[in-house]
Protein backbone atom coordinates (compact mmCIF):
# COMPACT_ATOMS: atom_id res chain seq x y z
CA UNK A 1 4.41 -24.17 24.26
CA UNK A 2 4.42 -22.90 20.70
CA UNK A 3 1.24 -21.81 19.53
CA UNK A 4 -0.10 -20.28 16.04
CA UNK A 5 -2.44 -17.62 15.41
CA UNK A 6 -4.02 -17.15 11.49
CA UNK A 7 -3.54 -13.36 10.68
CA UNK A 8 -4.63 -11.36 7.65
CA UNK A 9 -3.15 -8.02 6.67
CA UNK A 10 -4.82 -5.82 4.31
CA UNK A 11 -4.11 -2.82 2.34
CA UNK A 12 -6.44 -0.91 0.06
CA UNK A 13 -6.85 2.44 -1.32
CA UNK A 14 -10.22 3.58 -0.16
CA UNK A 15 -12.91 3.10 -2.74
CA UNK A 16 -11.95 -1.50 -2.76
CA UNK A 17 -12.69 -4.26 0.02
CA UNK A 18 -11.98 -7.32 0.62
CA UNK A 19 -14.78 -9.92 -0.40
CA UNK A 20 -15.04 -13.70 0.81
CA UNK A 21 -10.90 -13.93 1.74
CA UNK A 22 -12.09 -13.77 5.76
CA UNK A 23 -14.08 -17.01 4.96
CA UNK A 24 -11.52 -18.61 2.99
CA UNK A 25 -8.62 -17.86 5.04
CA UNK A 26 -10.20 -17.71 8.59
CA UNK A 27 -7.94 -15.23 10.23
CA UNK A 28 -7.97 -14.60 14.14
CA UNK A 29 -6.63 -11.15 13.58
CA UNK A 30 -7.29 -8.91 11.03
CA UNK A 31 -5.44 -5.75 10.03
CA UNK A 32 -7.08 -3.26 7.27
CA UNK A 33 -5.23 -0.23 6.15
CA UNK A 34 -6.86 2.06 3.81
CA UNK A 35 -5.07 5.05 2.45
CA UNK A 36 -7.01 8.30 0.76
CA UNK A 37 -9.92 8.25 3.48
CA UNK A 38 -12.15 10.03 1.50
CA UNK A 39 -10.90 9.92 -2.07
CA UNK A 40 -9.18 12.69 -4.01
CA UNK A 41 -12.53 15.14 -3.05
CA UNK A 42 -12.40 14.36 0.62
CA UNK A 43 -13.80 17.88 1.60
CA UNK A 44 -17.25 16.90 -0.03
CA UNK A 45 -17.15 12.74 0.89
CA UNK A 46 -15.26 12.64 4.63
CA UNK A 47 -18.69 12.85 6.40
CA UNK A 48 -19.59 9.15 4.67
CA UNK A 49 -15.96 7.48 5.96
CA UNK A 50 -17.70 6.96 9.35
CA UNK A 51 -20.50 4.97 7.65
CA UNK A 52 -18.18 3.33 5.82
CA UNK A 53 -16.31 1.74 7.96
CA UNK A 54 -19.35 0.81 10.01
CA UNK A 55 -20.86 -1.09 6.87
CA UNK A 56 -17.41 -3.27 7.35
CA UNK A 57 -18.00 -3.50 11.58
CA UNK A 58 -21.36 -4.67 10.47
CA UNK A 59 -20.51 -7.27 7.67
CA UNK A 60 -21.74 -10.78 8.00
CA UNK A 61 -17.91 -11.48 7.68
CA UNK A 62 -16.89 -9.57 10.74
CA UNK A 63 -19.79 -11.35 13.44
CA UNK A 64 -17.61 -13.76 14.99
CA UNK A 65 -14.64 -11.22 15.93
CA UNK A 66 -15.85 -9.60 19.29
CA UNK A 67 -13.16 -7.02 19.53
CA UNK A 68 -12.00 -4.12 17.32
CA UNK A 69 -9.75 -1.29 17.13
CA UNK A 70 -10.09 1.52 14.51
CA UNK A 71 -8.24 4.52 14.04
CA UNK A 72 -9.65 7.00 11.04
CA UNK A 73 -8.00 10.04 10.49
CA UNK A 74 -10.59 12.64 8.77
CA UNK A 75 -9.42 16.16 10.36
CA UNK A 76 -8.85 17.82 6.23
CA UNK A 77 -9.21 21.14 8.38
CA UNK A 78 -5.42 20.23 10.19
CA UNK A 79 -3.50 20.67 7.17
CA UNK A 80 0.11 20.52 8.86
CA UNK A 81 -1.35 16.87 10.16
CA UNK A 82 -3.62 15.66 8.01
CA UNK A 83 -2.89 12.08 6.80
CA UNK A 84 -6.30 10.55 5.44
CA UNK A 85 -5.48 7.00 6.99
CA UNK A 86 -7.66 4.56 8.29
CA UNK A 87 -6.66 1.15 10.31
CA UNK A 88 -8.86 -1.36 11.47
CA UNK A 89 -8.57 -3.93 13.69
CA UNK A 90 -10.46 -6.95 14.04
CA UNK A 91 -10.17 -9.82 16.77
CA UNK A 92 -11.62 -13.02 16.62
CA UNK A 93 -13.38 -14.75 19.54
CA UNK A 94 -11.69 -17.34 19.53
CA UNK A 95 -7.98 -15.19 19.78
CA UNK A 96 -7.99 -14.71 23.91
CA UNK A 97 -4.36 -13.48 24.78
CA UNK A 98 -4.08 -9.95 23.09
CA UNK A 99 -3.05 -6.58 24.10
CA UNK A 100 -2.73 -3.28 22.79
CA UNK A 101 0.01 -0.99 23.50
CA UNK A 102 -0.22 2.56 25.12
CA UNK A 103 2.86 4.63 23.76
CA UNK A 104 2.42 6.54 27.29
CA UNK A 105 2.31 3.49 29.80
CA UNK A 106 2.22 -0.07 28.81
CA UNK A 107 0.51 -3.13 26.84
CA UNK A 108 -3.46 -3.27 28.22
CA UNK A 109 -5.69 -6.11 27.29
CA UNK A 110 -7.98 -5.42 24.45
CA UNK A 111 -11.94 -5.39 25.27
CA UNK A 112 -14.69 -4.12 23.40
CA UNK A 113 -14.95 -1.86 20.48
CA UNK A 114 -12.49 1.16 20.43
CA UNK A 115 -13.48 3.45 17.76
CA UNK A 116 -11.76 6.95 17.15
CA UNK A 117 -12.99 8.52 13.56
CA UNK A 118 -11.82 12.78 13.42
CA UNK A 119 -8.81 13.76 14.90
CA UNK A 120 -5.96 11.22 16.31
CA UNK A 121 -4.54 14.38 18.83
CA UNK A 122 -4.36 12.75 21.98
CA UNK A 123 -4.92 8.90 21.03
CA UNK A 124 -2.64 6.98 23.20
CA UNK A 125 -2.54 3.55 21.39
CA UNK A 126 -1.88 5.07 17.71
CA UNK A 127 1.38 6.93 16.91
CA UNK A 128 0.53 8.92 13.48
CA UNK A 129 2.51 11.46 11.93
CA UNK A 130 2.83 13.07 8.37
CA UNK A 131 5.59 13.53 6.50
CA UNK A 132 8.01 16.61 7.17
CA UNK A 133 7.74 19.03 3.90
CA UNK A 134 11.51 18.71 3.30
CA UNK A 135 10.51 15.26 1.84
CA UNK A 136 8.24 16.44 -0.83
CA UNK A 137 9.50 19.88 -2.35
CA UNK A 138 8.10 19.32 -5.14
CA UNK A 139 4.46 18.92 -4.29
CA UNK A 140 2.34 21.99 -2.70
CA UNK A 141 0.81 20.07 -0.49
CA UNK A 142 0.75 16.43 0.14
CA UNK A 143 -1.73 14.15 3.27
CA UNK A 144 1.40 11.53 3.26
CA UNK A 145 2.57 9.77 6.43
CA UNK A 146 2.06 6.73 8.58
CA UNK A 147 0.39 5.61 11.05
CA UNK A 148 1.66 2.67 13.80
CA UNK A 149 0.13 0.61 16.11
CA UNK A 150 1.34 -1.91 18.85
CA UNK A 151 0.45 -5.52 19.69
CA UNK A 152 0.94 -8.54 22.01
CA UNK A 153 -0.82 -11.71 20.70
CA UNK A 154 0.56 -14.61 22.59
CA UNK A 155 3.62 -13.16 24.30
CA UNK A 156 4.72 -12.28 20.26
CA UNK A 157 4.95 -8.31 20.13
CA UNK A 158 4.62 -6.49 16.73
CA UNK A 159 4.13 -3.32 15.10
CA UNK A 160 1.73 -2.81 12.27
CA UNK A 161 2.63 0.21 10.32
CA UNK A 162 -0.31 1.91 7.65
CA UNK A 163 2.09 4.11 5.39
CA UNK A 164 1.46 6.28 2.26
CA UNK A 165 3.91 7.57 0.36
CA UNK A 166 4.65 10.29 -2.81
CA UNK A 167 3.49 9.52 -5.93
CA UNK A 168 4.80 10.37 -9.28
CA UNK A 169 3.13 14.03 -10.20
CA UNK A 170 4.65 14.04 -13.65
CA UNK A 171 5.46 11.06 -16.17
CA UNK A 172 7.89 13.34 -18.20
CA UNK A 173 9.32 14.20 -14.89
CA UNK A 174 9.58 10.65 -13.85
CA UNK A 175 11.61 9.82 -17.50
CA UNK A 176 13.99 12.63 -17.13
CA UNK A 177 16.64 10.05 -14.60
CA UNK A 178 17.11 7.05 -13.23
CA UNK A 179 16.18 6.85 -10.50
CA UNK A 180 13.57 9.56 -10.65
CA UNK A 181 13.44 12.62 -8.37
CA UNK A 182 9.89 11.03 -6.84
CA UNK A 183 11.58 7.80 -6.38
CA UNK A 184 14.70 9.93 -4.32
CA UNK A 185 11.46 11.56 -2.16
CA UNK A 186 9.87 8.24 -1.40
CA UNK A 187 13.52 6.46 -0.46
CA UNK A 188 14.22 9.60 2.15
CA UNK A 189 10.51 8.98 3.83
CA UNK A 190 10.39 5.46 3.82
CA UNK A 191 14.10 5.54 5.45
CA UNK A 192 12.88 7.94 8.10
CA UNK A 193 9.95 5.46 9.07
CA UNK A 194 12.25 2.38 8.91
CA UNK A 195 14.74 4.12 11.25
CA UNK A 196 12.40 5.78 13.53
CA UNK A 197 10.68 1.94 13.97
CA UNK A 198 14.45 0.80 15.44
CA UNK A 199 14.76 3.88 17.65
CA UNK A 200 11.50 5.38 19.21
CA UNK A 201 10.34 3.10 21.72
CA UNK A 202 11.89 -0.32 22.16
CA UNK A 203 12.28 -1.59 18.37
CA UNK A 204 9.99 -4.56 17.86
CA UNK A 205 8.94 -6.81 14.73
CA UNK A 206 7.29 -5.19 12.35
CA UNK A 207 4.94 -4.75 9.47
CA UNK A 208 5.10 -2.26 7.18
CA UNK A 209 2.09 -2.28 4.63
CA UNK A 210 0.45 0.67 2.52
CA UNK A 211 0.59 2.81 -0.69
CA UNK A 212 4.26 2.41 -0.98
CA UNK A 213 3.59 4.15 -4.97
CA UNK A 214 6.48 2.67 -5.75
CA UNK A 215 7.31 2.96 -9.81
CA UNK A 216 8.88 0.73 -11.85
CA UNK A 217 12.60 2.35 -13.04
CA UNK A 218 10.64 4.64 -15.90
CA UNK A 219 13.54 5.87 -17.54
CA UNK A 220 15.11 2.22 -18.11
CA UNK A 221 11.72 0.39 -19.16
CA UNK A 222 10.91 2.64 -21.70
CA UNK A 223 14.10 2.39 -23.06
CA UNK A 224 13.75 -1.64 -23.26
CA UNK A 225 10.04 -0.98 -24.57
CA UNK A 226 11.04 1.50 -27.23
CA UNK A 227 14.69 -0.01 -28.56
CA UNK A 228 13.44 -0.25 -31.82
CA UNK A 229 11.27 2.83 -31.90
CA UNK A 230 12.04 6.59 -32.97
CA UNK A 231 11.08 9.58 -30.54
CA UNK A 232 9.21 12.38 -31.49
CA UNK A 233 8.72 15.60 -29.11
CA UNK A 234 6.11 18.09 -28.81
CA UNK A 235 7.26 21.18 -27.14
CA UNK A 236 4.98 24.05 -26.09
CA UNK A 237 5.14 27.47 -28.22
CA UNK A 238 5.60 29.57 -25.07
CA UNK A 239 8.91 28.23 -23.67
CA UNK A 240 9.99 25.30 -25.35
CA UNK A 241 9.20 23.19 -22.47
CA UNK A 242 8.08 19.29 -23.60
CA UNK A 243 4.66 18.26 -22.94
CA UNK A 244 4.41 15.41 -25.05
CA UNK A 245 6.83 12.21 -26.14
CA UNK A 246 6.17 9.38 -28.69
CA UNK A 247 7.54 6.31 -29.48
CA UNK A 248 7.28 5.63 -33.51
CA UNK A 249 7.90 2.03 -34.62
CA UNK A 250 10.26 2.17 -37.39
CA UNK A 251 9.13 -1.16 -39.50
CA UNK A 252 5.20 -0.81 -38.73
CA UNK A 253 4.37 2.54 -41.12
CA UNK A 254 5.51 4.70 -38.32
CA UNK A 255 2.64 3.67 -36.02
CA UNK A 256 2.56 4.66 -32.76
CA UNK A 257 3.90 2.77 -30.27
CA UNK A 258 4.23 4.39 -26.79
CA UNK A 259 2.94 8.28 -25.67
CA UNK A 260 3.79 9.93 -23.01
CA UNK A 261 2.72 13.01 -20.82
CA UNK A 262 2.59 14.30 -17.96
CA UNK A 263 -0.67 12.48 -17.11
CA UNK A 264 -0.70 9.93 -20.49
CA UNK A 265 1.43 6.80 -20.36
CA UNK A 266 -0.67 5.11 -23.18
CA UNK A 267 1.32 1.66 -24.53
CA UNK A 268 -0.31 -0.09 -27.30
CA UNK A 269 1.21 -3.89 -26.26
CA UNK A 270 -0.87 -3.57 -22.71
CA UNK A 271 -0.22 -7.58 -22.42
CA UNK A 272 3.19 -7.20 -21.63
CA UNK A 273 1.89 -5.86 -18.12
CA UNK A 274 -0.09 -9.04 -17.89
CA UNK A 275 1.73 -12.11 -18.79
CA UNK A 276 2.64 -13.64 -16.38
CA UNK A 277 1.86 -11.16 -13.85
CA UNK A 278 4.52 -9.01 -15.44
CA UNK A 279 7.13 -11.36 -14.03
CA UNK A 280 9.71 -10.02 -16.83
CA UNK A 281 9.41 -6.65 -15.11
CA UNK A 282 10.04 -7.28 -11.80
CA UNK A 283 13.77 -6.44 -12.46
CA UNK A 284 12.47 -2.60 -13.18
CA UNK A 285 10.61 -2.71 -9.83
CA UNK A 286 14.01 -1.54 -7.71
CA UNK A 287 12.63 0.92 -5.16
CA UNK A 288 12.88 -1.53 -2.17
CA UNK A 289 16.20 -2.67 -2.91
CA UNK A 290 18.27 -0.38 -0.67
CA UNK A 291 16.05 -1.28 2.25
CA UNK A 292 16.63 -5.22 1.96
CA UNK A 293 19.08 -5.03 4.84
CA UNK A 294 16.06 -4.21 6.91
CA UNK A 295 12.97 -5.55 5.56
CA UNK A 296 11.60 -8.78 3.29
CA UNK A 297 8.60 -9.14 0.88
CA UNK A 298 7.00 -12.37 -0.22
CA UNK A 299 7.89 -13.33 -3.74
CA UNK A 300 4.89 -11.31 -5.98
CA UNK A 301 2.99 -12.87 -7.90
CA UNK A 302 0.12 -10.61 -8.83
CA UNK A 303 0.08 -7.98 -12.08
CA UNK A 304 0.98 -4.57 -11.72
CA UNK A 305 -1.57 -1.59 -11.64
CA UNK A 306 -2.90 0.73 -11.89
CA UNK A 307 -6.54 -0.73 -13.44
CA UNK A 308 -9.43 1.17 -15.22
CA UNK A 309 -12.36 2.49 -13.47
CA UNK A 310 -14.74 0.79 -16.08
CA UNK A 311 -16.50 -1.89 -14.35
CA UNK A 312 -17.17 -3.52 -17.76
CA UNK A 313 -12.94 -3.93 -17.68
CA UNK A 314 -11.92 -5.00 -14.92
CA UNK A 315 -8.38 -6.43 -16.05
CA UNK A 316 -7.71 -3.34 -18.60
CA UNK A 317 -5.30 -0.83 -17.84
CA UNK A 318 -6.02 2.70 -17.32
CA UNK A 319 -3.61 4.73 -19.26
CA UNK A 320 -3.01 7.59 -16.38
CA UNK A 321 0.42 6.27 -15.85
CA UNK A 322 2.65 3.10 -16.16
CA UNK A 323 1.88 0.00 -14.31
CA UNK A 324 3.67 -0.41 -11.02
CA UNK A 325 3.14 -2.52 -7.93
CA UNK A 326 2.37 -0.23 -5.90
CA UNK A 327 0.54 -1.52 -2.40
CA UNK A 328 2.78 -3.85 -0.74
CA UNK A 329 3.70 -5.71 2.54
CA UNK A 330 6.62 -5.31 4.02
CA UNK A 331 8.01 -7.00 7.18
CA UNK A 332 11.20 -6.77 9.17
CA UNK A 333 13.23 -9.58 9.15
CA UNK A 334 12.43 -10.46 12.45
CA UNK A 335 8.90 -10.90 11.54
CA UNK A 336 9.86 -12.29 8.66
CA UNK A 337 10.82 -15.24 11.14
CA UNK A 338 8.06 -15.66 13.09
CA UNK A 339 5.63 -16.31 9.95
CA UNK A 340 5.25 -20.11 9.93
CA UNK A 341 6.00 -21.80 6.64
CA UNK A 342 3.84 -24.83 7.17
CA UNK A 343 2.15 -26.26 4.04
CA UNK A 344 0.09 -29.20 5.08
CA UNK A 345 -4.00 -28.80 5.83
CA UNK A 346 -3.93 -26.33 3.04
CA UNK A 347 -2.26 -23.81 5.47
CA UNK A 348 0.88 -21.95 3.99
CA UNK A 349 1.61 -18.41 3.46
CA UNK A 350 -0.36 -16.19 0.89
CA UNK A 351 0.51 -12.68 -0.92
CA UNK A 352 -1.63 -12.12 -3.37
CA UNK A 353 -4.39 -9.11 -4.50
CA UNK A 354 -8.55 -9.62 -3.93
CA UNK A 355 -10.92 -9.45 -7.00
CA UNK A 356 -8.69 -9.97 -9.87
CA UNK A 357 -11.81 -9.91 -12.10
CA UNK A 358 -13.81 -7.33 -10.22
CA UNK A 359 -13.54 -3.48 -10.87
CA UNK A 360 -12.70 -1.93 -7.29
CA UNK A 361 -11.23 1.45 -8.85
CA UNK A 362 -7.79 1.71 -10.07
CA UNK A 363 -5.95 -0.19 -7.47
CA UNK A 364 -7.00 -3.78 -6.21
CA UNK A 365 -6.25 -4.44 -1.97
CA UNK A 366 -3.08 -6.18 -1.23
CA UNK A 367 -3.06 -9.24 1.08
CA UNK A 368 -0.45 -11.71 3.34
CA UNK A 369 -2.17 -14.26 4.91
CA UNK A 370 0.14 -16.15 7.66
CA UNK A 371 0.22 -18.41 10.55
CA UNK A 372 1.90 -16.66 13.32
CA UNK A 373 4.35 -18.34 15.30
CA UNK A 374 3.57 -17.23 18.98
CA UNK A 375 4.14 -19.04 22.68
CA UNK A 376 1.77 -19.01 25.52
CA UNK A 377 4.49 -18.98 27.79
């Protein structure tokens, strides 16, 4: 007999949470995965991660699921394994017919809390790795990687896959071809994850959700933002290298219409980013198109980021780089088919980001809620 079971995947860069979406949505499962456990100074915050993801155990939200699973990985002093990634698993009590897999031995039944915040060395029922260095040369040192986990709800067997990948260090970089050099390192790791999925272990369903930092195509945008715009180029006294670029409009007194540095992508029309939840740049946003052989994405229909710290500004723009979506949920196409499309009693499918109007730091978390098609057979 076919049965469904509500599940809610999360992703968020430490530092946002989800609010009231477990009370509006009323998952049976829940899947968090945070990226950047302990912000950019994780030497000096990493002892508060453990109390921070007990204030989310503890939530009035989280009192009716019985069971939970949570994986943190906070060992800074392992440098050659260090990923800063955190999943969390939450089970409802209603949701009776789960299991957890061990990648030694088998699928066991999940009971209790199972809590592992340090080092990951040793964990059976997570599979974490990061990234070889041959996929970021051009970064000294980098905590990106994934982290997988395994699960049987109902007979229906998935993997849920926490994944960070390289961001963009430079914005002049970034301009200099299309596709950019960071956008080459992030299609080489994300293959590697994608193909290892199909070939370690028996290849199952699976979601893929993180810190993708995907870009939009830089080098083609600001060409479309800046077609009727001269350039002007600062280049340092010392070796000619350029550290700054700006867009002049031609029929506006030469005002300034786009800067960029390595650090500065500061546009003056911020709204095009907005309207319409940037819908008219989606066709910039190309990074997951040589991967649609082997995964999907629900339509998007959230703005881009990334969004100011100011908590008086919640929908403004910080000017650090260019807007991109960034955090995103990926599935494999078999996945993709067990999601049931139902849209009666207000049920459906729903991809969308929590607290548009709320400041939660410069990225907002990333959700798909879903009815999962399952059998208790």
């Amino acid at each position: 007999m076919e049965t469904f079971t509500n599940v809610l995947l999360v992703t968020a860069n430490v530092g946002s949470l989800f609010n009231n979406t477990v009370r509006k949505y009323k998952p049976q499962f829940i899947a968090l995965h945070f990226q950047e456990v302990g912000g950019k100074d994780y030497m000096v915050n990493m002892d508060k991660a453990e109390s921070f993801f007990s204030n989310i155990e503890s939530s009035e939200e989280m009192k009716e699921f019985d069971r939970t699973c949570i994986y943190v990985d906070t060992q800074f002093q392992a440098e050659d394994s260090f990923t800063a990634l955190g999943s969390m698993y939450f089970i409802h009590k209603t949701l009776k017919n789960i299991y957890h897999y061990d990648f030694n031995k088998d699928f066991k039944a999940v009971v209790g809390q199972t809590k592992y915040v340090g080092s990951l060395d040793g964990v059976a029922t997570v599979e974490k790795e990061k990234f070889p260095k041959n996929f970021w040369p051009d970064f000294k040192w980098s905590r990106k990687g994934y982290m997988r986990t395994r699960w049987l709800i109902h007979n229906r067997g998935l993997d849920l896959v926490n994944i960070h990948l390289f961001h963009d260090a430079s914005n002049l970089i970034a301009l200099n071809s299309s596709p950019s050099i960071y956008s080459a390192n992030r299609k080489n790791a994300l293959k590697y994850v994608i193909n290892l999925l199909d070939s370690r272990y028996t290849a199952m369903p699976f979601f893929l959700f993180g810190d993708f930092n995907f870009r939009l195509d830089t080098r083609t945008l600001v060409q479309f933002l800046t077609i009727e715009a001269d350039v002007v180029k600062d280049v340092k006294d010392s070796n000619y290298e350029v550290e700054r670029i700006t867009f002049e409009e031609r029929d506006n007194d030469r005002q300034m219409l786009l800067q960029i540095e390595e650090k500065l992508f500061e546009y003056v029309h911020q709204a095009v980013f907005r309207e319409d939840n940037g819908r008219a740049l989606l066709k910039y946003d190309k990074e997951v198109t040589p991967f649609l052989d082997a995964v999907r994405e629900e339509d998007i229909t959230f703005p881009p980021y990334p969004y100011s710290e100011d908590h008086h500004k919640p929908r403004q723009y910080m000017n650090t780089r260019c807007p991109a979506w960034c955090d995103r949920i990926l599935m494999s196409p078999t996945a993709n088919d067990f999601i049931n499309r139902r849209d009666y009693d207000g049920e459906g499918v729903f991809y969308n980001t929590i607290g548009p109007n709320v400041c939660m730091g410069d990225h907002k978390p990333v959700f798909l809620s879903f009815s999962l098609k399952t059998n208790n057979h």
